[in-house]
N, C-alpha and C. Protein backbone atom coordinates (compact mmCIF):
# COMPACT_ATOMS: atom_id res chain seq x y z
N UNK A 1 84.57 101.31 74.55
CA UNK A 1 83.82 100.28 75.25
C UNK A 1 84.37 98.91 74.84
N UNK A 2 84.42 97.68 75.74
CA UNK A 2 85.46 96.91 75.55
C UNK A 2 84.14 95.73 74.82
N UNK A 3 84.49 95.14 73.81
CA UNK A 3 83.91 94.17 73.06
C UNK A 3 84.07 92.76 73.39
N UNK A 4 83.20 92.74 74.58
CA UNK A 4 83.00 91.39 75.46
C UNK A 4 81.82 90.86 75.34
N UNK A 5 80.56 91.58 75.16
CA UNK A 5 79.44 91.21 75.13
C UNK A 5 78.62 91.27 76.37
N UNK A 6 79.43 92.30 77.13
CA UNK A 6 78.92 92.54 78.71
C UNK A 6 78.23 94.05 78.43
N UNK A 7 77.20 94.60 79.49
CA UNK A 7 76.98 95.61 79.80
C UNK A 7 77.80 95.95 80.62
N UNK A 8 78.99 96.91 80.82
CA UNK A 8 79.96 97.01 81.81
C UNK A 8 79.13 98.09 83.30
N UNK A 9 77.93 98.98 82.33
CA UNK A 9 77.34 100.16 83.60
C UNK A 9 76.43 98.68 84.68
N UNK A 10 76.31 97.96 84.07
CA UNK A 10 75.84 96.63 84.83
C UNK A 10 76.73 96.24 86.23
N UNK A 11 78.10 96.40 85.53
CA UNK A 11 78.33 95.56 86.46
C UNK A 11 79.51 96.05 87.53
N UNK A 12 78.96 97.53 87.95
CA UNK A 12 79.90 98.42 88.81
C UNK A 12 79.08 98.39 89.69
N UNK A 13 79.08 98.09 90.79
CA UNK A 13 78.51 98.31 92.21
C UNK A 13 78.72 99.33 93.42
N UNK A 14 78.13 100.38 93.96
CA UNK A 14 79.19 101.44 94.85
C UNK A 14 79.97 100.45 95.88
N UNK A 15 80.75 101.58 96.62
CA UNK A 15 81.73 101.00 97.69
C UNK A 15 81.15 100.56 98.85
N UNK A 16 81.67 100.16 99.44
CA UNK A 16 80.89 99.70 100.81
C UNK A 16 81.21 100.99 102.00
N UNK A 17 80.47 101.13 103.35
CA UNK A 17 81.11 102.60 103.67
C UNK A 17 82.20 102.29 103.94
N UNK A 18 82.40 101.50 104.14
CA UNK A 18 84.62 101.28 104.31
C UNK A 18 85.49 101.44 103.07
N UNK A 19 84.88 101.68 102.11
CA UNK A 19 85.66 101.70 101.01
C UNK A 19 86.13 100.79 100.75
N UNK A 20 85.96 99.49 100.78
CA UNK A 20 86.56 98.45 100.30
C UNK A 20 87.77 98.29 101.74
N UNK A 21 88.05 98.88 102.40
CA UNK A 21 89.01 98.78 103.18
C UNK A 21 89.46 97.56 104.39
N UNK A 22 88.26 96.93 104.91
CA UNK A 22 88.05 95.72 105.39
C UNK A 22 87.19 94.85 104.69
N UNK A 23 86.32 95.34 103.54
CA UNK A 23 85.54 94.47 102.80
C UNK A 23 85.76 94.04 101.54
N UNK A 24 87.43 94.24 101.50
CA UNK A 24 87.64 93.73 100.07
C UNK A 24 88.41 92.83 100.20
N UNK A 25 89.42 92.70 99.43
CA UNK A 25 90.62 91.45 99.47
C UNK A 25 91.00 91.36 101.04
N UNK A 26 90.97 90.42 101.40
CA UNK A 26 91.95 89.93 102.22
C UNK A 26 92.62 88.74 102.52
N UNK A 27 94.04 89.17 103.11
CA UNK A 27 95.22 88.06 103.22
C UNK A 27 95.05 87.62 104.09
N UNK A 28 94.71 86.16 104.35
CA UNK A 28 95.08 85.03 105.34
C UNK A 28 96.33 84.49 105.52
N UNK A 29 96.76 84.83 106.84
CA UNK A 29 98.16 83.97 106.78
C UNK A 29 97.98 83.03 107.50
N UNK A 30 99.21 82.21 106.35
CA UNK A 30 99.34 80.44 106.66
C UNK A 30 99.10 80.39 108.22
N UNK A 31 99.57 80.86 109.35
CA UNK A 31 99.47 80.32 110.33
C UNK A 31 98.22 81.17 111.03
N UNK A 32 97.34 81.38 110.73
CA UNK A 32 96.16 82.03 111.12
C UNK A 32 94.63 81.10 110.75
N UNK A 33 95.32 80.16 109.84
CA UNK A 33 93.89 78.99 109.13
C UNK A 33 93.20 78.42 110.60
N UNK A 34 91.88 78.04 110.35
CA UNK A 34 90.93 78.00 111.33
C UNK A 34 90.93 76.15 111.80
N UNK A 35 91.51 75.92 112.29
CA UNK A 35 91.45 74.16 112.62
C UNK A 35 90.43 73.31 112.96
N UNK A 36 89.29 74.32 113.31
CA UNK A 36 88.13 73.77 113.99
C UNK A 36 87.12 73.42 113.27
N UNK A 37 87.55 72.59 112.14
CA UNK A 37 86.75 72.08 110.74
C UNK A 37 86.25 70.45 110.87
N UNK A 38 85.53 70.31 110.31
CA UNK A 38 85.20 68.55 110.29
C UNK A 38 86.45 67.70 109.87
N UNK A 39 87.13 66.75 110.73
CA UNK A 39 87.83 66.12 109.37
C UNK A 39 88.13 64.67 109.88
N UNK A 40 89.01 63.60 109.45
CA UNK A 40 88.20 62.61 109.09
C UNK A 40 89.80 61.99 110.21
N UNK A 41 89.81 60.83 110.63
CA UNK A 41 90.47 60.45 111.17
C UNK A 41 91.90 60.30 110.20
N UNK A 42 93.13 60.34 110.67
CA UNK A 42 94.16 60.55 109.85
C UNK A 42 94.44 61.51 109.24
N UNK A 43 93.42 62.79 108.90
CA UNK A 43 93.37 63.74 108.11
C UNK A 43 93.41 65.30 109.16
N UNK A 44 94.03 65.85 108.56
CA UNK A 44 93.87 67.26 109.01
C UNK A 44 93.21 68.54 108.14
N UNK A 45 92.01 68.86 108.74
CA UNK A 45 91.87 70.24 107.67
C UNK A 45 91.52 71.69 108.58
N UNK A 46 91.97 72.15 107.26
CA UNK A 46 92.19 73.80 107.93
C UNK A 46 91.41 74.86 106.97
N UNK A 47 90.34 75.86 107.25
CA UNK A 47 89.77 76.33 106.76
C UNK A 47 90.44 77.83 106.44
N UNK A 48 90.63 78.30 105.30
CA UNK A 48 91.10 79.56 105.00
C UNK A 48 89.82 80.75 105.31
N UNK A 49 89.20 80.24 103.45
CA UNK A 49 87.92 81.11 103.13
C UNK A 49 86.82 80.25 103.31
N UNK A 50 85.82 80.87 103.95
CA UNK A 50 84.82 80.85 104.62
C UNK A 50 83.77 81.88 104.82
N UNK A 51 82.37 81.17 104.95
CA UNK A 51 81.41 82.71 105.30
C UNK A 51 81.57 83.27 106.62
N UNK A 52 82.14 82.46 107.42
CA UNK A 52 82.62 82.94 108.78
C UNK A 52 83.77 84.33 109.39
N UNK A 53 84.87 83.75 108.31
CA UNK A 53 86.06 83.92 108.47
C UNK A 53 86.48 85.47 107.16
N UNK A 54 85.24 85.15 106.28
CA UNK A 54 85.75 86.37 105.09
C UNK A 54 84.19 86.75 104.48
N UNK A 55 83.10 86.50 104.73
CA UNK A 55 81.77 86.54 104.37
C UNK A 55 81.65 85.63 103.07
N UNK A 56 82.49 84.67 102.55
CA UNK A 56 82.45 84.18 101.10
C UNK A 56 81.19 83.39 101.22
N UNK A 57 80.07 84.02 100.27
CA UNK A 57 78.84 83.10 100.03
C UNK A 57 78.81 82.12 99.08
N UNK A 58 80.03 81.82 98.41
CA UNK A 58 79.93 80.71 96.97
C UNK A 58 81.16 79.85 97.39
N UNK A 59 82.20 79.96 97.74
CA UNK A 59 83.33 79.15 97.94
C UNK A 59 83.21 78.70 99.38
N UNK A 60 84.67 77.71 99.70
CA UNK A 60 84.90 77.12 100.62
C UNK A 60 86.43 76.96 100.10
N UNK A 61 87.31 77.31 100.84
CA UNK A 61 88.87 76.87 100.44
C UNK A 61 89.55 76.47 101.94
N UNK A 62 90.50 76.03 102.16
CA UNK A 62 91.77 75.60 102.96
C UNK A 62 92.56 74.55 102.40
N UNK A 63 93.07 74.32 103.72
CA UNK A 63 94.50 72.96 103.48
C UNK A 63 93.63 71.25 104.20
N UNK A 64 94.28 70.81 103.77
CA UNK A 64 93.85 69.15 104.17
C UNK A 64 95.20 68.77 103.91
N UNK A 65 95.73 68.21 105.39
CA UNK A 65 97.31 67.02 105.24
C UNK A 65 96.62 65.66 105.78
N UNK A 66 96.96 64.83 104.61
CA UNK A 66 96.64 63.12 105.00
C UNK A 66 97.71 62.60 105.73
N UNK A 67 97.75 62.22 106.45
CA UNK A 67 99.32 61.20 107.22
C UNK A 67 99.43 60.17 106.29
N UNK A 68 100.62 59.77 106.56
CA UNK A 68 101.06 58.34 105.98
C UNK A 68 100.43 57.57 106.17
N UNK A 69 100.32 56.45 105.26
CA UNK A 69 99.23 55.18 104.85
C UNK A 69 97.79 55.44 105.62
N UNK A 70 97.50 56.65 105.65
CA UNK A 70 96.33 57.32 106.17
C UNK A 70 94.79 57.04 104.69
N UNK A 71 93.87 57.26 105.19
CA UNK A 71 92.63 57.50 103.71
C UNK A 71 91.12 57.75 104.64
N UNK A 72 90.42 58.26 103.61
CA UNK A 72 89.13 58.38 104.05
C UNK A 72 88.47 57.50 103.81
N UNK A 73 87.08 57.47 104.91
CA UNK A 73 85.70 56.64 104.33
C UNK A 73 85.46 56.91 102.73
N UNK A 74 84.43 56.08 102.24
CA UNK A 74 84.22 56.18 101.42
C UNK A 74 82.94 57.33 101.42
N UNK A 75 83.36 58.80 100.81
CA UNK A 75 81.93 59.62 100.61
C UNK A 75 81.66 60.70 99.53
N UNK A 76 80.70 61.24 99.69
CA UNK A 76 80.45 62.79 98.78
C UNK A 76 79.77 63.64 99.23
N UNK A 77 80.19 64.67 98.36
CA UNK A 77 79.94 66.35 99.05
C UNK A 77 78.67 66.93 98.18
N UNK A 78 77.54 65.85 98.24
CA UNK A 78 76.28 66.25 97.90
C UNK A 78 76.61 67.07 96.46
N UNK A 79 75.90 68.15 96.61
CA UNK A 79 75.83 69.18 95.57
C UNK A 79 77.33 69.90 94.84
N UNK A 80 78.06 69.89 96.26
CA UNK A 80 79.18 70.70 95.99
C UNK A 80 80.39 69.87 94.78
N UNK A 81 80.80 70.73 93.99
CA UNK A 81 82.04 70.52 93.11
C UNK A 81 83.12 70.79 93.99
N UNK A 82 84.35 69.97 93.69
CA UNK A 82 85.70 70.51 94.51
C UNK A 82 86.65 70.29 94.54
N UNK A 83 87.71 71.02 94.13
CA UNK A 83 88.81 70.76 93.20
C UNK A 83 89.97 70.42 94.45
N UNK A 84 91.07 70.09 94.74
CA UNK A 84 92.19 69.57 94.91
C UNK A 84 93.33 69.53 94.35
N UNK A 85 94.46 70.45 95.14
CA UNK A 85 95.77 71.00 94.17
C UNK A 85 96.84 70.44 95.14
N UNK A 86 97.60 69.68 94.58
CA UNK A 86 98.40 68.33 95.95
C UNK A 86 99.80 69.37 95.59
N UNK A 87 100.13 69.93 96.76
CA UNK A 87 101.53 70.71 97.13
C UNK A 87 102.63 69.64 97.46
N UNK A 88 102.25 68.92 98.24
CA UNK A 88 103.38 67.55 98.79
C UNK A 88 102.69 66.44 98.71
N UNK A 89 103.47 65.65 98.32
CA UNK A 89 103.41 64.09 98.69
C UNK A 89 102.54 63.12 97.22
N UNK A 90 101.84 62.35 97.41
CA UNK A 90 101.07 61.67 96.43
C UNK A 90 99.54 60.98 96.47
N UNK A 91 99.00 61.58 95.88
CA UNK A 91 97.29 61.59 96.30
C UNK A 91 96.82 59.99 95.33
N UNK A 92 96.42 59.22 95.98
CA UNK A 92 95.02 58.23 95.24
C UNK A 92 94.01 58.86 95.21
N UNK A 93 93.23 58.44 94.21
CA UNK A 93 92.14 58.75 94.68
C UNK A 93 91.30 58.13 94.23
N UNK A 94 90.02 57.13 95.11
CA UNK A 94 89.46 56.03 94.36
C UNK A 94 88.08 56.61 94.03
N UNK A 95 87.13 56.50 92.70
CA UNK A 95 85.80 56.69 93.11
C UNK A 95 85.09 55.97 92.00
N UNK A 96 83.66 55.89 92.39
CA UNK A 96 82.80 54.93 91.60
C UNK A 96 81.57 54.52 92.36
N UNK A 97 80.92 53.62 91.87
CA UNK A 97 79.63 53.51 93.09
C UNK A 97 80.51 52.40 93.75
N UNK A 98 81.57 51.49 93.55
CA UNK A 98 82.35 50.40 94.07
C UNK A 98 83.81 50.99 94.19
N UNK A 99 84.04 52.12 94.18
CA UNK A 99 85.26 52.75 93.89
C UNK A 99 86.04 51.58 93.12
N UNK A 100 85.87 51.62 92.17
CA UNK A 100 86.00 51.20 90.68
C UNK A 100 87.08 51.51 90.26
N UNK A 101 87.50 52.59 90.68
CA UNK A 101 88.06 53.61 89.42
C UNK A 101 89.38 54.47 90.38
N UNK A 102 90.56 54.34 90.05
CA UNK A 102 91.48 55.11 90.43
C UNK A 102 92.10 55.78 89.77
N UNK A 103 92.98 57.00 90.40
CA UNK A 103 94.34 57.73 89.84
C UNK A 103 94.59 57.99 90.33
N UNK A 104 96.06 58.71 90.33
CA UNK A 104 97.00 58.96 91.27
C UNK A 104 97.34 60.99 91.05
N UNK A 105 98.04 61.41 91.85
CA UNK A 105 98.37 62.87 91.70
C UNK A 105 98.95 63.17 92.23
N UNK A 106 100.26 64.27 91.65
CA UNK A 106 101.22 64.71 92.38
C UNK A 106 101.69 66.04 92.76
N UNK A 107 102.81 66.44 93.07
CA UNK A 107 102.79 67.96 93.40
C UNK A 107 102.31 68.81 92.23
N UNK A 108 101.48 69.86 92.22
CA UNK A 108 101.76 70.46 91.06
C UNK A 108 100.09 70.45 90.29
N UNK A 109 99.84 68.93 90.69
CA UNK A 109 98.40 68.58 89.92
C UNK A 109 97.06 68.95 90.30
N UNK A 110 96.32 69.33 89.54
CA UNK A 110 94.76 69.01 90.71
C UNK A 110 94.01 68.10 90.11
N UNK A 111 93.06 68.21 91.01
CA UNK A 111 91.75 66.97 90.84
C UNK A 111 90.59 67.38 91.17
N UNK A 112 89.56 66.74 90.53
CA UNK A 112 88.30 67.90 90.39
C UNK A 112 87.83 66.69 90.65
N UNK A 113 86.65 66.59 91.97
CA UNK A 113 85.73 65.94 92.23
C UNK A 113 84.28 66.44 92.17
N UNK A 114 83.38 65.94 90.90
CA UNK A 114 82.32 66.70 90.42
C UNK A 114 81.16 66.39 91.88
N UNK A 115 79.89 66.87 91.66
CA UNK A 115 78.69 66.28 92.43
C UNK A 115 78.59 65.11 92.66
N UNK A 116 78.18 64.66 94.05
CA UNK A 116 77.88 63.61 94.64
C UNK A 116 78.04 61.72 93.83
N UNK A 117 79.76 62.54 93.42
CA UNK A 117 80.77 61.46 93.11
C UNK A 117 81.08 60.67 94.28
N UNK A 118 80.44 59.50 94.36
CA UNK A 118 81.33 58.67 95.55
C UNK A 118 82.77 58.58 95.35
N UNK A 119 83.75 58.49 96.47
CA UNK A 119 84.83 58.85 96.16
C UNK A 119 85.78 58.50 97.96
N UNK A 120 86.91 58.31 97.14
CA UNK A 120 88.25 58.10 98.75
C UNK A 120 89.27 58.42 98.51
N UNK A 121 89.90 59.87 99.42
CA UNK A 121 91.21 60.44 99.39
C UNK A 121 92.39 58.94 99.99
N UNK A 122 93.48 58.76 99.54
CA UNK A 122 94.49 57.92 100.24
C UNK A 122 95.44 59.02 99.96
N UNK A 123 96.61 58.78 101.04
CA UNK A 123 97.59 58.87 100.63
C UNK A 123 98.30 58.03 100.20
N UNK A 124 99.10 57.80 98.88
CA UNK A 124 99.40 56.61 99.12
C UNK A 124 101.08 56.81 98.95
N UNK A 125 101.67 57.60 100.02
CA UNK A 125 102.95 57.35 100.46
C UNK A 125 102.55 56.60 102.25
N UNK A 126 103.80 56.03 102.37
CA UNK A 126 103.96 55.26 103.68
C UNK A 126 104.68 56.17 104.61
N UNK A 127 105.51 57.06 103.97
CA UNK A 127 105.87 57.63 104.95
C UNK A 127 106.01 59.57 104.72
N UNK A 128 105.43 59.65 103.72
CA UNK A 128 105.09 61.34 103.78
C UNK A 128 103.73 61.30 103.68
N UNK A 129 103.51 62.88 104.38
CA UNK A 129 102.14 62.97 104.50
C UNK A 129 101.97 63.93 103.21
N UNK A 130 100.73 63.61 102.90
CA UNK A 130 100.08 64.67 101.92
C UNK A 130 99.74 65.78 102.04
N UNK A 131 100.10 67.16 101.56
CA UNK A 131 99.57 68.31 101.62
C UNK A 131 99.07 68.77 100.54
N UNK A 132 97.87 69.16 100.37
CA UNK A 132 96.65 70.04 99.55
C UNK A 132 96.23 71.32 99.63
N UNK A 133 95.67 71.46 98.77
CA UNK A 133 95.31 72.35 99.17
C UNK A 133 93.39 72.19 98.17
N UNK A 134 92.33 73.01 99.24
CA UNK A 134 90.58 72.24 98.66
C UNK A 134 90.02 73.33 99.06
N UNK A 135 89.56 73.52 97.78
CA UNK A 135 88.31 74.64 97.60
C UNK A 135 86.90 73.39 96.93
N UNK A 136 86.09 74.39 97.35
CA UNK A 136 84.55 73.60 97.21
C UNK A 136 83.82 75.06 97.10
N UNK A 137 83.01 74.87 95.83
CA UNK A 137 81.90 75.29 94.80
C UNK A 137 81.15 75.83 95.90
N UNK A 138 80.54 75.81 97.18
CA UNK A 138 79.97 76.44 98.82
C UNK A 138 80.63 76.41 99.84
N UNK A 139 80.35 77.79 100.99
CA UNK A 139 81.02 77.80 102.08
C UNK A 139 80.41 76.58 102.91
N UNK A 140 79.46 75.44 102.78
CA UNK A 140 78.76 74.61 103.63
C UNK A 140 79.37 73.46 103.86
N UNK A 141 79.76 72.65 104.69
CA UNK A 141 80.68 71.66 105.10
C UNK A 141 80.10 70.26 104.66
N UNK A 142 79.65 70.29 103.16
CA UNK A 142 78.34 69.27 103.18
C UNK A 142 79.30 67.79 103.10
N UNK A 143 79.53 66.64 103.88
CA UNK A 143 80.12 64.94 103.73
C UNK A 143 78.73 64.50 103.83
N UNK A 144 78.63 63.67 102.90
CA UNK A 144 77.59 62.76 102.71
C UNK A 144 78.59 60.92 103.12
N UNK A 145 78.60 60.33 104.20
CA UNK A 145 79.20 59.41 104.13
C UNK A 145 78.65 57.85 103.69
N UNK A 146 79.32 56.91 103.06
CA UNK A 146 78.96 55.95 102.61
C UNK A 146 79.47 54.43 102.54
N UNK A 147 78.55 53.87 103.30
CA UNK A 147 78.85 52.52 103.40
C UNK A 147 78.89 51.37 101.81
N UNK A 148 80.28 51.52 101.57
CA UNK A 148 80.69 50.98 100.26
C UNK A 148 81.54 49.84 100.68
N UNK A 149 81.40 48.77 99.46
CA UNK A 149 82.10 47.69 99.77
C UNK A 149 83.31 47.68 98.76
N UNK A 150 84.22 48.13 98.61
CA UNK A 150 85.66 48.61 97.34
C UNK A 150 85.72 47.50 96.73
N UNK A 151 85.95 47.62 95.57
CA UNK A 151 86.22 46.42 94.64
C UNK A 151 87.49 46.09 95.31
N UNK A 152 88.17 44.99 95.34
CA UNK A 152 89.63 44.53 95.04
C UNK A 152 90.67 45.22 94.83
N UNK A 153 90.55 45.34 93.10
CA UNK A 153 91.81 45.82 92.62
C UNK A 153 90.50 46.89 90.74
N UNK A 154 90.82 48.32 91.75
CA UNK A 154 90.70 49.09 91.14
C UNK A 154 90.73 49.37 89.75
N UNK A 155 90.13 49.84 88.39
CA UNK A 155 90.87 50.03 87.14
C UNK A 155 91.38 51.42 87.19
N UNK A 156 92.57 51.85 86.60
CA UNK A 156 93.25 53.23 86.39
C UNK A 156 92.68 53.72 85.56
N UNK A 157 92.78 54.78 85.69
CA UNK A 157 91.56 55.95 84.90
C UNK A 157 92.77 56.81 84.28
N UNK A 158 93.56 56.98 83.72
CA UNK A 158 93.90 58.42 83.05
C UNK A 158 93.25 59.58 82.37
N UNK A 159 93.58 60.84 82.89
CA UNK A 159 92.77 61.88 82.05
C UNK A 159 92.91 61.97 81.11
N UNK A 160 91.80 62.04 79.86
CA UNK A 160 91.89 62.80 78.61
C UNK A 160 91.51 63.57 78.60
N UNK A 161 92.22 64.84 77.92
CA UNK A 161 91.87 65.97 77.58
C UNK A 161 91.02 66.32 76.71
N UNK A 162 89.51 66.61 76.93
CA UNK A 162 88.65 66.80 75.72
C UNK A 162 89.06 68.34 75.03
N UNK A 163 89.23 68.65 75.33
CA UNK A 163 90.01 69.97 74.20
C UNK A 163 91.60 69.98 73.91
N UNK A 164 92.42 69.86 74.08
CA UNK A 164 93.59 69.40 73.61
C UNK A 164 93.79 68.03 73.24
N UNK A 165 93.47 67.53 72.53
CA UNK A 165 93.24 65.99 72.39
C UNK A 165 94.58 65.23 71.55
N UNK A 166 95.53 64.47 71.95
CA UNK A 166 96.54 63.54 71.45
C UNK A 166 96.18 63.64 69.89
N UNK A 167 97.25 63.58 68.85
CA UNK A 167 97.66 63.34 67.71
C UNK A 167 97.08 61.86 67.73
């Protein structure tokens, strides 16, 4: 018995009558994503996983491409947490109750936007567009939008790592 601190007879569930056969994993292909999503002028999004599309009752995932010198209103996704993993190009991203507060992100990186963080995707290339990729904590399409007045000139935020922490 494996020394996790789990009841493992807990946590086996029977099969479904398909055997898992349409109700288990499944592959979405890239050119099969669902387009018919909310999205914001300049922006493109594409829904992968969904309660629609795969029955997912806790997530929300697809793609979002920003165009060049493209950005969003200023808003938040209520309740939902939601991370951001930038495949191409170079992400701003301003937030704060004055969007206060910036950083930047690049291929490779993500970005975690907690609860009803006010907040604004840019791209901030002029001439590539941004590609992402955004999962969210619910399948529910929740934008809370917000009439914010942006500071000026932003302060840069760098991450610190609270568990690996600099010498």
């Amino acid at each position: 018995m494996p020394h996790d601190g789990l009841n493992h007879s807990d946590l086996h569930v029977d099969p479904p009558a398909d055997g898992w056969k349409h109700s288990g994993v499944r592959v979405i292909p890239a050119d099969s994503l669902d387009t018919n999503t909310a999205s914001t002028p300049g922006m493109n999004r594409a829904a992968a996983i969904n309660a629609a599309r795969v029955g997912a009752q806790k997530i929300w995932a697809g793609t979002v491409h920003i165009h060049a010198k493209a950005k969003t209103g200023a808003h938040h996704h209520g309740a939902l947490e939601s991370v951001i993993y930038v495949i191409r190009g170079r992400a701003r991203m301003r937030w704060g109750e004055k969007l206060e507060f910036v950083a930047e992100a690049g291929p490779g990186d993500f970005i975690y936007v907690p609860p009803y963080v006010p907040h604004q995707e840019i791209n901030a290339s002029e001439e590539e567009t941004l590609e992402c990729v955004l999962v969210r904590s619910d399948n529910e399409a929740v934008v809370v939008n917000l009439d914010i007045e942006p500071v000026e000139k932003p302060e840069n935020v760098p991450w610190i790592d609270p568990i690996h922490k600099a010498p």
